[in-house]
C-alpha atoms as a PDB file:
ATOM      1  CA  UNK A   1     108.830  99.314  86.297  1.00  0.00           C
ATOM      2  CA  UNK A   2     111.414  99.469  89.507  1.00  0.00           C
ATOM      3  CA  UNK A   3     110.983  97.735  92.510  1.00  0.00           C
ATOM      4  CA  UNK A   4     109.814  99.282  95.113  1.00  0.00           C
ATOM      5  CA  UNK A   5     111.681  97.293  97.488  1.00  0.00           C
ATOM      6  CA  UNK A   6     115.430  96.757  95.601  1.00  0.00           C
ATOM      7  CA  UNK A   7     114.908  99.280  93.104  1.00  0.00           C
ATOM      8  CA  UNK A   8     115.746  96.637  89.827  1.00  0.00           C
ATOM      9  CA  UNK A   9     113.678  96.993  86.807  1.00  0.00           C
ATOM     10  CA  UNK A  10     113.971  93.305  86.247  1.00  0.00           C
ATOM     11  CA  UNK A  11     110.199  92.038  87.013  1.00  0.00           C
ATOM     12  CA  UNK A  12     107.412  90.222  85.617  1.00  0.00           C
ATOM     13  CA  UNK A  13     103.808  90.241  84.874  1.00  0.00           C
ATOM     14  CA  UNK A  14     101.868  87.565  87.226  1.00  0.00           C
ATOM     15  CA  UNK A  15      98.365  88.606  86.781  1.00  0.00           C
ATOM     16  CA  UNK A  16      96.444  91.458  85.199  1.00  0.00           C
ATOM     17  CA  UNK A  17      92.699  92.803  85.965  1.00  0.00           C
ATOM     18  CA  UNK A  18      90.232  95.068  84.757  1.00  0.00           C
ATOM     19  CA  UNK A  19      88.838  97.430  87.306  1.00  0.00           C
ATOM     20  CA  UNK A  20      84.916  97.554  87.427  1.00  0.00           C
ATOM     21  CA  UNK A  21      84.728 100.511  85.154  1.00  0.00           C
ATOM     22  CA  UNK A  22      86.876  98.880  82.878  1.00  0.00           C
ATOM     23  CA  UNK A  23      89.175 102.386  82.735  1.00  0.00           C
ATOM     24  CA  UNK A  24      91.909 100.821  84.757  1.00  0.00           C
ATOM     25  CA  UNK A  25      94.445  97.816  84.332  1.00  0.00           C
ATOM     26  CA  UNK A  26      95.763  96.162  87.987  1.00  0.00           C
ATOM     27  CA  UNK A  27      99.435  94.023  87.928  1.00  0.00           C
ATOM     28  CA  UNK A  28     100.931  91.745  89.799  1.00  0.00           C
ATOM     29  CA  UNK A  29     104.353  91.788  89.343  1.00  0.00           C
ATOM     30  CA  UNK A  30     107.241  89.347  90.893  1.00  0.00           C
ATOM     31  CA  UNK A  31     110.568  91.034  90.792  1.00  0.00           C
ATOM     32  CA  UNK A  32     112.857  88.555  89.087  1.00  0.00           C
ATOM     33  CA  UNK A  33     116.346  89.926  91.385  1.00  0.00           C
ATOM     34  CA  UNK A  34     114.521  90.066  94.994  1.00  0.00           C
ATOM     35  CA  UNK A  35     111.599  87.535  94.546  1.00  0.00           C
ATOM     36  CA  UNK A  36     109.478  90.335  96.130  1.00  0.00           C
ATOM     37  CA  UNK A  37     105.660  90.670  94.640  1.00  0.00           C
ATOM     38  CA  UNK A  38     104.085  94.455  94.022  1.00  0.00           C
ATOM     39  CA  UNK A  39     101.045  95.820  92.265  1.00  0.00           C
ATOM     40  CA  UNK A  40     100.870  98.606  89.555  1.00  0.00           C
ATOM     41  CA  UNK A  41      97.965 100.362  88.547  1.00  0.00           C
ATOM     42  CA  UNK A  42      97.705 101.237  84.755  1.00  0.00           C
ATOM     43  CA  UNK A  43      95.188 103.923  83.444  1.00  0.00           C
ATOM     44  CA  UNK A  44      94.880 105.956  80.472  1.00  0.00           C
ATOM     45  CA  UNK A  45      96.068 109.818  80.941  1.00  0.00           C
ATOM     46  CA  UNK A  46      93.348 112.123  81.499  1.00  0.00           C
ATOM     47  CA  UNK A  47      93.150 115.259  79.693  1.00  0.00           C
ATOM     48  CA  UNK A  48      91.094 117.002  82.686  1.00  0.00           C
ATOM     49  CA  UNK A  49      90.471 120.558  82.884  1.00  0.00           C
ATOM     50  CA  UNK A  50      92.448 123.780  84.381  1.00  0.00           C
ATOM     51  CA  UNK A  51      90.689 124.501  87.775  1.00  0.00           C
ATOM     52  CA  UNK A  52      90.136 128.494  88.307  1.00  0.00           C
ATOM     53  CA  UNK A  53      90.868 129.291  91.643  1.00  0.00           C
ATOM     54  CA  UNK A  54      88.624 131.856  93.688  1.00  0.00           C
ATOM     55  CA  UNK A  55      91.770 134.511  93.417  1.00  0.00           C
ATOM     56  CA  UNK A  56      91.478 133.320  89.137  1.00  0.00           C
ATOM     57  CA  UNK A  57      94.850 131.585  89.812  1.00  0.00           C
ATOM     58  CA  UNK A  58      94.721 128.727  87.036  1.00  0.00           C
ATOM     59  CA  UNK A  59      96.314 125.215  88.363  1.00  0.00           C
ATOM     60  CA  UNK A  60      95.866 121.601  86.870  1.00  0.00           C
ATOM     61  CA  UNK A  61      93.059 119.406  87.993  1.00  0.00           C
ATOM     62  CA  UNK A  62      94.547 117.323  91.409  1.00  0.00           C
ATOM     63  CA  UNK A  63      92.966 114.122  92.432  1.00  0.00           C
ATOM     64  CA  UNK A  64      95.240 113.838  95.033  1.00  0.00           C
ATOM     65  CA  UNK A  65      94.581 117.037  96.610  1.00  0.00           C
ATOM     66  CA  UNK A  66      90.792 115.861  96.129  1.00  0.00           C
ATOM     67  CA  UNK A  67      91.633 112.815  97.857  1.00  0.00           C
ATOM     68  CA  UNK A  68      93.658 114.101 101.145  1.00  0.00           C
ATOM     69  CA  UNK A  69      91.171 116.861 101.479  1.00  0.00           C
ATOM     70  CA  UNK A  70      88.244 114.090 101.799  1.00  0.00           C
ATOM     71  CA  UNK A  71      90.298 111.946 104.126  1.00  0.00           C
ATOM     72  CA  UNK A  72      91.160 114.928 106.205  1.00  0.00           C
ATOM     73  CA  UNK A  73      87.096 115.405 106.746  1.00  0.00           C
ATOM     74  CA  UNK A  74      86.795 111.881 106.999  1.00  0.00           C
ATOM     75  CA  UNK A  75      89.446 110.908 109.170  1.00  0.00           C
ATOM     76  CA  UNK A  76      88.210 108.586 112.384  1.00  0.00           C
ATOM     77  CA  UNK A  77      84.488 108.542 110.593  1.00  0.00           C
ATOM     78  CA  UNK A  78      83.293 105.345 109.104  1.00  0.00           C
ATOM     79  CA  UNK A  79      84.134 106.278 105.606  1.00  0.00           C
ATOM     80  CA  UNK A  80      86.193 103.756 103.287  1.00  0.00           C
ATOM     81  CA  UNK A  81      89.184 104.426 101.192  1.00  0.00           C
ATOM     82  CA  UNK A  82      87.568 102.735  98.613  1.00  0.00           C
ATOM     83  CA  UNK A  83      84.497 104.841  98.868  1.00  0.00           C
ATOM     84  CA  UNK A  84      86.206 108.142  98.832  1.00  0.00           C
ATOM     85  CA  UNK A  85      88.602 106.717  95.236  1.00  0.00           C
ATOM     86  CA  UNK A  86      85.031 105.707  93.889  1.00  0.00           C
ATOM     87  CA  UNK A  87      83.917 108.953  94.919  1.00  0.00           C
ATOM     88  CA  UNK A  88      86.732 110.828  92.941  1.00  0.00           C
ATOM     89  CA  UNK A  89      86.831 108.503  89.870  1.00  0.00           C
ATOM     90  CA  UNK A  90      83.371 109.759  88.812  1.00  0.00           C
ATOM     91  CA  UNK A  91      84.043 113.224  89.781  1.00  0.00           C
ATOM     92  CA  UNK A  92      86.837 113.115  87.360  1.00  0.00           C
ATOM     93  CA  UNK A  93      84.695 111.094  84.751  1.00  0.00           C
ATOM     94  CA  UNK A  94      82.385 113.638  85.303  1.00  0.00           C
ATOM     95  CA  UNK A  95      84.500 116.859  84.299  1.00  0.00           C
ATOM     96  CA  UNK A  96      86.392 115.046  81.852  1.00  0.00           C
ATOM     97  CA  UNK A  97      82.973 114.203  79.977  1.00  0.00           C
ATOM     98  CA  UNK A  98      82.020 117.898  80.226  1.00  0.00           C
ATOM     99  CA  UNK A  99      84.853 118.720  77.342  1.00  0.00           C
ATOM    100  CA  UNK A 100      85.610 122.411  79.052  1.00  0.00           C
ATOM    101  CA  UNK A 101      89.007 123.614  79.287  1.00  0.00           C
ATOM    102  CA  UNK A 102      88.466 125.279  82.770  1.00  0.00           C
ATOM    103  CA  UNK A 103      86.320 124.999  85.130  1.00  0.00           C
ATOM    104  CA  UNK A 104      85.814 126.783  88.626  1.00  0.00           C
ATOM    105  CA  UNK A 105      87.260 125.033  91.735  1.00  0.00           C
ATOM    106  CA  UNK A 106      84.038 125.889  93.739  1.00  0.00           C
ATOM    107  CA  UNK A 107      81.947 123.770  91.434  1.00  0.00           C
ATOM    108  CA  UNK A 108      84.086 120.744  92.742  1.00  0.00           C
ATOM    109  CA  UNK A 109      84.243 121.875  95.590  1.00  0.00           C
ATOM    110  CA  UNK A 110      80.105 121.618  95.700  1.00  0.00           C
ATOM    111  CA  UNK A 111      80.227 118.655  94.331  1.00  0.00           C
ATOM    112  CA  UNK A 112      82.319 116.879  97.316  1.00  0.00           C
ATOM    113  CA  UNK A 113      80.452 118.826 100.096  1.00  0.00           C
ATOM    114  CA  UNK A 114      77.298 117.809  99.056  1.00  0.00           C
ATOM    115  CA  UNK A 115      78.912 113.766  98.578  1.00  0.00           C
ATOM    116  CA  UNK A 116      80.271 114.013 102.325  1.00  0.00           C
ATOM    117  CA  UNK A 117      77.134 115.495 103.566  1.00  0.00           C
ATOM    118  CA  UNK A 118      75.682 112.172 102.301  1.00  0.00           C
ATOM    119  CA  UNK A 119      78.209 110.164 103.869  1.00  0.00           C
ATOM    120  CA  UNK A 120      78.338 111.917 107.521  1.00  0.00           C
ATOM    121  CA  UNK A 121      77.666 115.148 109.075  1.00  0.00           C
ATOM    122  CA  UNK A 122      80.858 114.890 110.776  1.00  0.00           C
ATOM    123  CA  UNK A 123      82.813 114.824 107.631  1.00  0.00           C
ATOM    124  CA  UNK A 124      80.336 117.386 106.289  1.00  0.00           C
ATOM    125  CA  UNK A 125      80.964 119.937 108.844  1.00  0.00           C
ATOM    126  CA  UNK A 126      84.634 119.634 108.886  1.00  0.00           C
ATOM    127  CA  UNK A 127      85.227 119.912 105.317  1.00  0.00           C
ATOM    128  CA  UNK A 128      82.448 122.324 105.214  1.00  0.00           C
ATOM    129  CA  UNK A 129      84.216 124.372 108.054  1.00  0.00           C
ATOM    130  CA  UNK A 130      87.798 124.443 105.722  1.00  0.00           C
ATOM    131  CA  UNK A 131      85.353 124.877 102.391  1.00  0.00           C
ATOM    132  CA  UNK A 132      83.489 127.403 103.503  1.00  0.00           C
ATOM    133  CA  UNK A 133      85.807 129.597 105.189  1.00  0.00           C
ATOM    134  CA  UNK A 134      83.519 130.582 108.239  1.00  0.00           C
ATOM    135  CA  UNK A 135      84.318 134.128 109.165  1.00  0.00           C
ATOM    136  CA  UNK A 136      83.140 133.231 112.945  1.00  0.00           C
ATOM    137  CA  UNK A 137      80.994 131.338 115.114  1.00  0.00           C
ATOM    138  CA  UNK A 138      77.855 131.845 114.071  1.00  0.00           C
ATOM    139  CA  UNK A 139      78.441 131.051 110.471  1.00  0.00           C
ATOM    140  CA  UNK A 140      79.556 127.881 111.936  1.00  0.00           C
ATOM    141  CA  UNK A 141      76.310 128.035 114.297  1.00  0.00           C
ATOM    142  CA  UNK A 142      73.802 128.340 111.807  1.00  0.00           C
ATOM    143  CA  UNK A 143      74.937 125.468 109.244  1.00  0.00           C
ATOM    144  CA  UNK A 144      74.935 122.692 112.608  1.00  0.00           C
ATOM    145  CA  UNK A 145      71.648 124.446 112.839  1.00  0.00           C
ATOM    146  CA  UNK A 146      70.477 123.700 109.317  1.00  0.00           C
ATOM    147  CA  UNK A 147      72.325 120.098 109.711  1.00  0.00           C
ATOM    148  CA  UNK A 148      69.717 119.389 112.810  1.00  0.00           C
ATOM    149  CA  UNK A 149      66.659 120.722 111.094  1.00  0.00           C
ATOM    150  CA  UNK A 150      66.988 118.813 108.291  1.00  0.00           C
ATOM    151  CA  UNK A 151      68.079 115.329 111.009  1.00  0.00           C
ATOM    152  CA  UNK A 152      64.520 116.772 112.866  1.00  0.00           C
ATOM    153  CA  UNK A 153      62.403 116.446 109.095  1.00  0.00           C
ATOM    154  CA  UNK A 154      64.488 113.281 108.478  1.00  0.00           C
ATOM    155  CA  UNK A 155      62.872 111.546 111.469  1.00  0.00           C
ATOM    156  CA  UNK A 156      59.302 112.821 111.459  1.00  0.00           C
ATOM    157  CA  UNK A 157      59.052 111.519 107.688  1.00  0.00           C
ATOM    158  CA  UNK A 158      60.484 108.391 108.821  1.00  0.00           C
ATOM    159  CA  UNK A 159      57.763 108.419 111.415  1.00  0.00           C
ATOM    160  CA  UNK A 160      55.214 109.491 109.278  1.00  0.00           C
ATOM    161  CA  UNK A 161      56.077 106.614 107.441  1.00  0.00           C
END
């Protein structure tokens, strides 16, 4: 493993950990020509499925695209980075566990709309806006529409309660 800060591949091990889930391996390392201390992340490769694009353009599963598409929506909302990594772990579990060689993009797509409207309408709305593809305003009209019925049942159960 090279430093990331002199670029040497002398280095040692200093501590290791188990993630939660038990699926990943953390290191500290001390690079033995700078002194300098990083962390590694170790996981087994996943053998995740082809994603089918709307167009049926075929491309490889993309956590990180999952990931900068959630922090996009989420950006300046009180959303952690360690929820939104949790979020995608188990969406990746998920498909992995399902065995299929493809699957369609919308169906993950689904899945993290209906996480982030969970999370925060905000969020919701924005990825929702991208997701979704409104065609004008009043597409975009009518889902803050259903968002505020559903915050208007919210609060009479809660005061029915």
């Amino acid at each position: 493993m090279k430093c990331p800060y002199c670029t040497k591949i002398n280095n040692k091990v200093i501590d290791s950990r188990l993630s939660k889930d038990g699926r990943m391996i953390r290191r500290r390392r001390e690079c033995i020509e700078c002194g300098r201390r990083f962390t590694t992340y170790e996981k087994l490769e996943d053998v995740l499925p082809m994603l089918v694009k709307k167009d049926s353009r075929r491309e490889p599963f993309s956590r990180d695209k999952i990931i900068s598409g959630i922090r996009k929506a989420c950006q300046k909302r009180p959303i952690s980075v360690t929820q939104i990594e949790e979020f995608v772990d188990s969406l990746e579990f998920y498909f992995q566990e399902l065995g299929k060689k493809e699957i369609d993009s919308s169906e993950v797509g689904e899945r993290v709309i209906k996480k982030l409207k969970e999370w925060d309408e905000v969020a919701y709305v924005r990825f929702a806006s991208v997701y979704r593809q409104f065609k004008d305003i009043s597409e975009f009209m009518s889902e803050l529409e259903e968002i505020l019925k559903s915050k208007k049942e919210e609060g009479k159960q809660q005061a029915s309660d």
